[in-house]
N, C-alpha and C. Protein backbone atom coordinates (compact mmCIF):
# COMPACT_ATOMS: atom_id res chain seq x y z
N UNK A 1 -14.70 -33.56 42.35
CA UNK A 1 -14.56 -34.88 42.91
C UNK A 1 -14.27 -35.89 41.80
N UNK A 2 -13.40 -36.81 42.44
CA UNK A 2 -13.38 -38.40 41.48
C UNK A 2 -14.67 -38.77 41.36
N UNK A 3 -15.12 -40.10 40.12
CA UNK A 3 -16.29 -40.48 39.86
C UNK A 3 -15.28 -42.36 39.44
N UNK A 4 -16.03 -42.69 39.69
CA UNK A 4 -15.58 -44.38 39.76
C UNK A 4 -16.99 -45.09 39.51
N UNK A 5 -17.40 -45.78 38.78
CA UNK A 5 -18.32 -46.81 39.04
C UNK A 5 -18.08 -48.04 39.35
N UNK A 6 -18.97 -48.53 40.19
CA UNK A 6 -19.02 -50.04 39.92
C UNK A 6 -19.23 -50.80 39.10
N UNK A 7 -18.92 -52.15 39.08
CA UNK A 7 -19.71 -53.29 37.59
C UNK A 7 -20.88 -53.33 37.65
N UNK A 8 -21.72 -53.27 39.10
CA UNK A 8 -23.13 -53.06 38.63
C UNK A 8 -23.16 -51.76 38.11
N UNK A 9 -23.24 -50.69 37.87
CA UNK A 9 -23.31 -49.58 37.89
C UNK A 9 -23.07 -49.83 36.33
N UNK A 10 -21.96 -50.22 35.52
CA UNK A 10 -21.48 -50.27 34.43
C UNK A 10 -22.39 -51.30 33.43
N UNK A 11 -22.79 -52.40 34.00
CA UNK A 11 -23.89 -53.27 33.22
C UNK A 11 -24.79 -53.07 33.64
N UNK A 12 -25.57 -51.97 34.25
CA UNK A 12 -27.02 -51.87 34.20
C UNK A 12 -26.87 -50.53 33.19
N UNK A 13 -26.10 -49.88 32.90
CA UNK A 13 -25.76 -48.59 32.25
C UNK A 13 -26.09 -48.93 30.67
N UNK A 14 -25.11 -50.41 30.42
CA UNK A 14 -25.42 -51.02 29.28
C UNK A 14 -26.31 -51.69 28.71
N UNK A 15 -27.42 -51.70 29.72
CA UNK A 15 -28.65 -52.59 28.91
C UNK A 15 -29.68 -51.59 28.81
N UNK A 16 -29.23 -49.85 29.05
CA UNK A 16 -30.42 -48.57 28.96
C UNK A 16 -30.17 -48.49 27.48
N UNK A 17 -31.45 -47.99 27.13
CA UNK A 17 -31.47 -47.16 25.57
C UNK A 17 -30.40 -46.60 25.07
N UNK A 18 -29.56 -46.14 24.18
CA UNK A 18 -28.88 -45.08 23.64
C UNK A 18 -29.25 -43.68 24.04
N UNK A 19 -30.38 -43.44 24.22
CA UNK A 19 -31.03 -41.92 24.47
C UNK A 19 -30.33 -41.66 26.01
N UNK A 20 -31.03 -42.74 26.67
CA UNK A 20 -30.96 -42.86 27.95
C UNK A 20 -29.42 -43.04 28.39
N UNK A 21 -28.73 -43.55 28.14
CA UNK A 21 -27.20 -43.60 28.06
C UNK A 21 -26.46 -42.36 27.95
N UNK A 22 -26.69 -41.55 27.25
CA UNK A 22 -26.21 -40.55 26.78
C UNK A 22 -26.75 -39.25 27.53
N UNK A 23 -28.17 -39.56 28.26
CA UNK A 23 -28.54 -38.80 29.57
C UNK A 23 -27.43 -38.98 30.90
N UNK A 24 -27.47 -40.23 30.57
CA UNK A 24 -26.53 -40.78 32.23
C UNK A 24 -25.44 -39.91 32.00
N UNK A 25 -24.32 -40.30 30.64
CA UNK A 25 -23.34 -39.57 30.55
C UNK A 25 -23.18 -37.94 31.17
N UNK A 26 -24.17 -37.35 30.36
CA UNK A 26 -24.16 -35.82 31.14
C UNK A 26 -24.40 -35.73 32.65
N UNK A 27 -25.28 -36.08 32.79
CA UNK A 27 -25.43 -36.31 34.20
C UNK A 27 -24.38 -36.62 35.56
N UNK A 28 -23.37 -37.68 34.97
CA UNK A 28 -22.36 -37.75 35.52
C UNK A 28 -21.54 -36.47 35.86
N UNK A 29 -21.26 -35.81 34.21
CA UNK A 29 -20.38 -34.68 33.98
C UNK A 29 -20.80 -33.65 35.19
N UNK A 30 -22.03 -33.43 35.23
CA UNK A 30 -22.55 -32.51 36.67
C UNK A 30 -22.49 -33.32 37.66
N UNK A 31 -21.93 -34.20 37.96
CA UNK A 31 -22.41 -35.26 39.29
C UNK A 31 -20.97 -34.71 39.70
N UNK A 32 -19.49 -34.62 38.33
CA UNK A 32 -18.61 -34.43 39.08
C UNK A 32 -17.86 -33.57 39.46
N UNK A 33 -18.49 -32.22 38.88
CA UNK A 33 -18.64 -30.80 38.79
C UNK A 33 -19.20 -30.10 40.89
N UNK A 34 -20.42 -30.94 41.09
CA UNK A 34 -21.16 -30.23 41.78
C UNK A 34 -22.25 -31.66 42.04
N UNK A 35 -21.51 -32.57 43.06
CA UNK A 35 -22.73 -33.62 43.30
C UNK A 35 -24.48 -32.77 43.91
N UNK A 36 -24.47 -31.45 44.28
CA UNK A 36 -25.55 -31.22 44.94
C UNK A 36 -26.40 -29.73 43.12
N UNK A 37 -25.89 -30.08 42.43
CA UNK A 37 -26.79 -28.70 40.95
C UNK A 37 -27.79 -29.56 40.85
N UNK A 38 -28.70 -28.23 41.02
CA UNK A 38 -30.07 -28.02 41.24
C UNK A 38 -30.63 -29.61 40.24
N UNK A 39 -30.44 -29.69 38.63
CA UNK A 39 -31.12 -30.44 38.21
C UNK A 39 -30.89 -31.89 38.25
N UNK A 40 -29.59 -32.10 39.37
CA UNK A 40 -29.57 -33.44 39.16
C UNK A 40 -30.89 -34.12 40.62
N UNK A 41 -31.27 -33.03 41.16
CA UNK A 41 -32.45 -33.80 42.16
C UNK A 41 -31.65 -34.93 43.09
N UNK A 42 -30.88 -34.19 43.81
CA UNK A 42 -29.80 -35.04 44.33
C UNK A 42 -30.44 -34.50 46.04
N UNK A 43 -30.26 -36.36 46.48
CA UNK A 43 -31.20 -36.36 47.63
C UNK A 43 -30.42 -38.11 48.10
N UNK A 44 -30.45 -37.89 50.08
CA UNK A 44 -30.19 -39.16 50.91
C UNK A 44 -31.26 -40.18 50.67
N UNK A 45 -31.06 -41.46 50.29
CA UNK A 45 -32.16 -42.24 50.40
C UNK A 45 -32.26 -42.91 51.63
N UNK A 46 -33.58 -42.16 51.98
CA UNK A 46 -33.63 -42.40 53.30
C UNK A 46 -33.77 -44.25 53.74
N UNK A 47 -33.32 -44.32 55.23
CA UNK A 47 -33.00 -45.90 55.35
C UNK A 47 -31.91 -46.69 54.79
N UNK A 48 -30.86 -45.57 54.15
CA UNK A 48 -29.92 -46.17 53.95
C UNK A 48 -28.89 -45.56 54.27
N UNK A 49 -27.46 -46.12 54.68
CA UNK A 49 -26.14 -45.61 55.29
C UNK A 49 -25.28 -44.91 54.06
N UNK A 50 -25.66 -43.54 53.93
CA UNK A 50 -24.86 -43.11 53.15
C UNK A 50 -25.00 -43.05 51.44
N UNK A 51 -26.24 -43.67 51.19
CA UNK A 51 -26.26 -44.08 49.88
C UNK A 51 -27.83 -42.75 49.31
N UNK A 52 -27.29 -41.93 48.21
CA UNK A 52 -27.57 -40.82 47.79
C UNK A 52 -28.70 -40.95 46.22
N UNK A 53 -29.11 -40.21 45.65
CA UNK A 53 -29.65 -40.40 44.22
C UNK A 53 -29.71 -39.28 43.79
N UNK A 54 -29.56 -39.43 42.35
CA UNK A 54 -29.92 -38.35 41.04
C UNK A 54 -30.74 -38.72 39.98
N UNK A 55 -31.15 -37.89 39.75
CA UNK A 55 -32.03 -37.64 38.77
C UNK A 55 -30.94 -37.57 37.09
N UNK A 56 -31.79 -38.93 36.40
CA UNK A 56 -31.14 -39.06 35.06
C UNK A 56 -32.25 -38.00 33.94
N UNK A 57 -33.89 -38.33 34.41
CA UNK A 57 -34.96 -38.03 34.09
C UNK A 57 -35.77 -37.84 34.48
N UNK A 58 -37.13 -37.96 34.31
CA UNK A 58 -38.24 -38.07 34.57
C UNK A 58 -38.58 -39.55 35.32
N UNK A 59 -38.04 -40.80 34.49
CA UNK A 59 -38.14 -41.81 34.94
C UNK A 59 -36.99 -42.87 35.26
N UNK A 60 -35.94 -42.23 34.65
CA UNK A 60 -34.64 -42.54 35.36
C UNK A 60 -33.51 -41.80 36.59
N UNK A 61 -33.07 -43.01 37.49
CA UNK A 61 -32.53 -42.22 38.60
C UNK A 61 -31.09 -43.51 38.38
N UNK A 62 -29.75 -42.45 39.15
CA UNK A 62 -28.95 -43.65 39.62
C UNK A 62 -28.19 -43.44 41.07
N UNK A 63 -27.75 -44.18 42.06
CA UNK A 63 -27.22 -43.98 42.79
C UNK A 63 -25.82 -43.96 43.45
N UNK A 64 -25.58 -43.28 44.46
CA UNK A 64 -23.90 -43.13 44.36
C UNK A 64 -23.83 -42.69 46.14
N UNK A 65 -22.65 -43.39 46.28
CA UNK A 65 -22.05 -43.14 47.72
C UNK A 65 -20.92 -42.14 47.27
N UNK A 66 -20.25 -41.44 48.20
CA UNK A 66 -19.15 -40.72 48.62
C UNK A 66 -18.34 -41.12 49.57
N UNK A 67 -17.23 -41.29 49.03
CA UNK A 67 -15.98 -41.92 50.34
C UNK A 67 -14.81 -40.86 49.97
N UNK A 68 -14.68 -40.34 51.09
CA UNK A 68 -13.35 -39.10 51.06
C UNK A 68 -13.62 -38.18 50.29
N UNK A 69 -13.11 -37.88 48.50
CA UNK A 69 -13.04 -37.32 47.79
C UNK A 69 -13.50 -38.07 46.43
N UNK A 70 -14.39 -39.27 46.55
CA UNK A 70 -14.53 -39.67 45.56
C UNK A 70 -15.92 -40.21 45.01
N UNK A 71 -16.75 -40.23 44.58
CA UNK A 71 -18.26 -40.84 44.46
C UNK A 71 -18.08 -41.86 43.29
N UNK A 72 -18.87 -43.04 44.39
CA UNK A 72 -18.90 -43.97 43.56
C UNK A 72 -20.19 -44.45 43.30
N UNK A 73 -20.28 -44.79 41.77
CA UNK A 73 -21.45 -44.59 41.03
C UNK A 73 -22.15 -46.09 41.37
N UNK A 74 -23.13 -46.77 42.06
CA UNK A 74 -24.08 -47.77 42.59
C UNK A 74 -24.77 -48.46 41.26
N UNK A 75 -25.41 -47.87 41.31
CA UNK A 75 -26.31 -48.47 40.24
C UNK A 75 -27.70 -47.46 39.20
N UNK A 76 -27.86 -47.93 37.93
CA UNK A 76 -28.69 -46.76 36.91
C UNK A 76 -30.06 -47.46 36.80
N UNK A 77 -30.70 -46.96 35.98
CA UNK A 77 -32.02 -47.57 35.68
C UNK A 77 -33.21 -46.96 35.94
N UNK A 78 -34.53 -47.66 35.95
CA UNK A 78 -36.05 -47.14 36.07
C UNK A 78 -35.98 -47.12 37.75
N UNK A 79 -36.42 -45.52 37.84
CA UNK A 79 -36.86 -44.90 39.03
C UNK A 79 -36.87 -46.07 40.39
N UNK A 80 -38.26 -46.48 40.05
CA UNK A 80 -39.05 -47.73 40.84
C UNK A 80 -37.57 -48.80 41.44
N UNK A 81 -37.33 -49.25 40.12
CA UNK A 81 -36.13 -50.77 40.54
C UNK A 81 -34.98 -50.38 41.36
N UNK A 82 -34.55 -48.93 40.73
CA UNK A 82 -32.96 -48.49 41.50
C UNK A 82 -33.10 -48.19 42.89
N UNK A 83 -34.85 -47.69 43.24
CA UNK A 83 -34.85 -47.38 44.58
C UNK A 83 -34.75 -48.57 45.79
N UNK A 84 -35.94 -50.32 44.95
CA UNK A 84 -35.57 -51.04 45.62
C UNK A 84 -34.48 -51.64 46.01
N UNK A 85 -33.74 -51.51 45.25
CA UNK A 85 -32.12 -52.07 45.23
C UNK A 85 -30.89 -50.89 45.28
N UNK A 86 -31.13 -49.76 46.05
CA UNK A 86 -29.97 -48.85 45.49
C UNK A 86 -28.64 -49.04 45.76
């Protein structure tokens, strides 16, 4: 599949750690391989139309819709915040 982010998606990306950045990166690489491998903890958030999450870490997650053939990347960050706002 295509991978596209949004500007939120792109400036919340930029205010994570270097460590953490460089998690997201891989993460993607399997997001666009196989949105459903085992370690990205890829799951519907429930109460919402279509809108999905992965696992960056332990305490990072980011979220992403699918339209046709393409997933588009929502928004990154701490677990807690991305869920209220995904």
């Amino acid at each position: 599949m295509k991978i596209k982010a949004y500007k939120s998606f792109k400036k919340a990306c930029k205010v994570l750690p270097q460590n953490i950045q460089d998690k997201v990166d891989k993460q993607i690489e399997i997001l666009e391989v196989n949105y459903l491998y085992p370690s990205l903890h890829t799951k519907k958030i429930k109460g919402t139309e279509g809108i999905w999450e992965a696992r960056i870490d332990i305490h990072y997650r980011m979220t992403f819709e699918i339209i046709g053939a393409t997933i588009y990347l929502r928004t990154v960050g701490n677990h807690d915040e991305v869920l209220k706002n995904p």
